[in-house]
Protein backbone atom coordinates (compact mmCIF):
# COMPACT_ATOMS: atom_id res chain seq x y z
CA UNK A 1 2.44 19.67 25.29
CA UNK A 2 0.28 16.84 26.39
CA UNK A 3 1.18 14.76 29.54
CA UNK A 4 0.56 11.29 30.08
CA UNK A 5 -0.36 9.05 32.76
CA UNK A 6 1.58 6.38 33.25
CA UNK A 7 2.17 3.36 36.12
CA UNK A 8 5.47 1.83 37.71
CA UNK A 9 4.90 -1.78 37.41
CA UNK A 10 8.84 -3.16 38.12
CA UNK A 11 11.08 -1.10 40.13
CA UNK A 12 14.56 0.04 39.09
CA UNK A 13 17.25 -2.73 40.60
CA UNK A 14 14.66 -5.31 41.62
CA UNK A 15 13.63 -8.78 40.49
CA UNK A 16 9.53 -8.48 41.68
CA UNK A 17 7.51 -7.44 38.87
CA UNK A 18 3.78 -6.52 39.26
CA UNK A 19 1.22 -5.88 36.35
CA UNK A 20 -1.67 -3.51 35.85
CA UNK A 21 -4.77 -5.22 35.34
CA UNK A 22 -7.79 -2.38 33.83
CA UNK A 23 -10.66 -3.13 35.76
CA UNK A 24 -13.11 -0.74 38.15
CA UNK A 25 -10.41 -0.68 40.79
CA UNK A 26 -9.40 2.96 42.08
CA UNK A 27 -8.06 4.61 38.68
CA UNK A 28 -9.85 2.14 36.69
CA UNK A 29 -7.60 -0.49 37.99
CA UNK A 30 -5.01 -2.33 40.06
CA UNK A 31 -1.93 -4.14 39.92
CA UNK A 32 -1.22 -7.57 40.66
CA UNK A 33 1.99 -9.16 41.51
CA UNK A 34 3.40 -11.24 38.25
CA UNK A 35 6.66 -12.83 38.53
CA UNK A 36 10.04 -12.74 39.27
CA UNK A 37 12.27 -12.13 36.94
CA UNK A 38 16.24 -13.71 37.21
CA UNK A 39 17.62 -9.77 36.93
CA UNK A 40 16.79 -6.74 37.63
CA UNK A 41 15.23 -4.01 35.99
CA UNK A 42 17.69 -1.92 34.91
CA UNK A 43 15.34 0.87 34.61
CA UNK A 44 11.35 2.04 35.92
CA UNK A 45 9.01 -0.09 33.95
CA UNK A 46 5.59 0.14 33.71
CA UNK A 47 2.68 1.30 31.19
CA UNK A 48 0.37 3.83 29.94
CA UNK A 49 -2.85 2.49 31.05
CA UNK A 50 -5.36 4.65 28.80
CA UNK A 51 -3.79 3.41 25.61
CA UNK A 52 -2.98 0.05 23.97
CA UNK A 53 0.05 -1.16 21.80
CA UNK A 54 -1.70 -3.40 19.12
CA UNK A 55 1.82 -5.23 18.84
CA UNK A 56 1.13 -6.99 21.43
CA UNK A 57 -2.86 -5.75 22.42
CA UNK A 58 -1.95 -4.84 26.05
CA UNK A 59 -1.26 -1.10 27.75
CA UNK A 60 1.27 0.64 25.97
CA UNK A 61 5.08 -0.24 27.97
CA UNK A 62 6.83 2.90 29.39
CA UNK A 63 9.84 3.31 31.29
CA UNK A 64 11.12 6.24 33.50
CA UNK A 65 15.03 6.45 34.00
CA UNK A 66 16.65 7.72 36.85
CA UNK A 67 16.65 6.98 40.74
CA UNK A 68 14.36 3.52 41.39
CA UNK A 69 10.41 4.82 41.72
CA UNK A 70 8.29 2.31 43.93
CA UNK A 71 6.25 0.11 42.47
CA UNK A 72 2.76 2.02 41.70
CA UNK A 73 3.50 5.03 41.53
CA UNK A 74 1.83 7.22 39.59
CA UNK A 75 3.61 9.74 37.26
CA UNK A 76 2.25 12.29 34.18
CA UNK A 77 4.82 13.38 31.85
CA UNK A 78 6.13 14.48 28.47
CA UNK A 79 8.16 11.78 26.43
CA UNK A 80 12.04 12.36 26.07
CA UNK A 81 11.95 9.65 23.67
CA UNK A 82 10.48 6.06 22.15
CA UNK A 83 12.94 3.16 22.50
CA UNK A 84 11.42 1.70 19.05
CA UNK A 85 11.59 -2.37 18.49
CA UNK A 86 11.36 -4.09 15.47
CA UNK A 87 8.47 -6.04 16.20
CA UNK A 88 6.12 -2.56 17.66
CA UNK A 89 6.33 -3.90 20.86
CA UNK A 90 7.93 -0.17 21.29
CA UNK A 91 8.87 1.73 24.83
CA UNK A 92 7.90 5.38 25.48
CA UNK A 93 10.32 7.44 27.61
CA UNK A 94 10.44 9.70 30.55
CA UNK A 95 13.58 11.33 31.72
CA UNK A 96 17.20 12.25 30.26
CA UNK A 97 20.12 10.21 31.59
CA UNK A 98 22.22 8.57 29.22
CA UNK A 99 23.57 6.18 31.64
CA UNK A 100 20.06 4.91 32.00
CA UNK A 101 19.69 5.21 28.42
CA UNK A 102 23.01 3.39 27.76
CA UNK A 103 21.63 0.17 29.94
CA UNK A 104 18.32 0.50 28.17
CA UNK A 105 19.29 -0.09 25.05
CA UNK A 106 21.55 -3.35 26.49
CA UNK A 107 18.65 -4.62 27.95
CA UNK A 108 17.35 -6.01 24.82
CA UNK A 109 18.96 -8.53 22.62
CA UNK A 110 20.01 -7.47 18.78
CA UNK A 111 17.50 -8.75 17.01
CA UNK A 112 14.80 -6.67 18.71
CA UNK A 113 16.65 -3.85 17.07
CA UNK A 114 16.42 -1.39 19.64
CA UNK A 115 17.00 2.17 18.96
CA UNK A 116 16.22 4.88 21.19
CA UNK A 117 14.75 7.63 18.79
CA UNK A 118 13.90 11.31 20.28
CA UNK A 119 10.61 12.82 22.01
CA UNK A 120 9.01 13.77 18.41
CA UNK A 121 8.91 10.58 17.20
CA UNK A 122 7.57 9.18 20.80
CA UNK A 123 4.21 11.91 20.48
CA UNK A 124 4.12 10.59 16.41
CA UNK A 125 3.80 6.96 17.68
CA UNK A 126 1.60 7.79 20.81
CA UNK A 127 -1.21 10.05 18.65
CA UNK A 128 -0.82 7.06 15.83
CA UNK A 129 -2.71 4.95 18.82
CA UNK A 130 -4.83 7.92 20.11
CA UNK A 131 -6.41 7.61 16.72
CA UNK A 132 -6.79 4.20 16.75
């Protein structure tokens, strides 16, 4: 199966969120602190820096559940799953807790739709943009 690369941008349980700018930094870029958001991450967010979402034309938006990861570290990996929204702005997945999963899913608001589908439709979605 293919792996890929992805970035820890926000850390799981903290409020300081960085974001990966592409550039000619080491790895082809760098991140940047962006803001601070009023709650914490209830999960490792970050991106996929070699490939864009055209929902909303930045690096595709990953997130890796499980014990808090620091903030740029660097991880390569087979989806468990794609947390798909209604408006493409969609998630890919790394790891298997359904605790994590659970407080995922709350994270977003019910008109996002959120539904966290399994790892074939994440690699359906991900070689939809390869081909882009």
């Amino acid at each position: 199966m293919k792996l890929y690369a992805g970035v820890v941008e926000w850390r799981r349980g903290e409020t300081g969120r960085w974001v990966w700018r592409a550039g000619a930094g080491e790895g082809g870029g760098e991140l940047v602190p962006y803001r601070t958001e009023p709650w914490p991450a209830p999960v490792n967010y970050g991106c996929l820096p070699a490939l864009h979402n055209p929902a909303d034309a930045a690096e595709v938006d990953a997130v890796w559940l499980g014990e808090p990861l620091a903030v740029g570290t660097r991880l390569s990996g087979t989806p468990s799953g794609l947390l798909w929204l209604a408006d493409g702005d969609h998630k890919v997945v790394f790891g298997d807790n359904a605790e994590d999963s659970a407080a995922l899913l709350a994270w977003f608001p019910p008109e996002r739709g959120a539904r966290l589908l399994g790892p074939a439709a994440a690699l359906e979605w991900l070689e939809s943009l390869a081909e882009r």
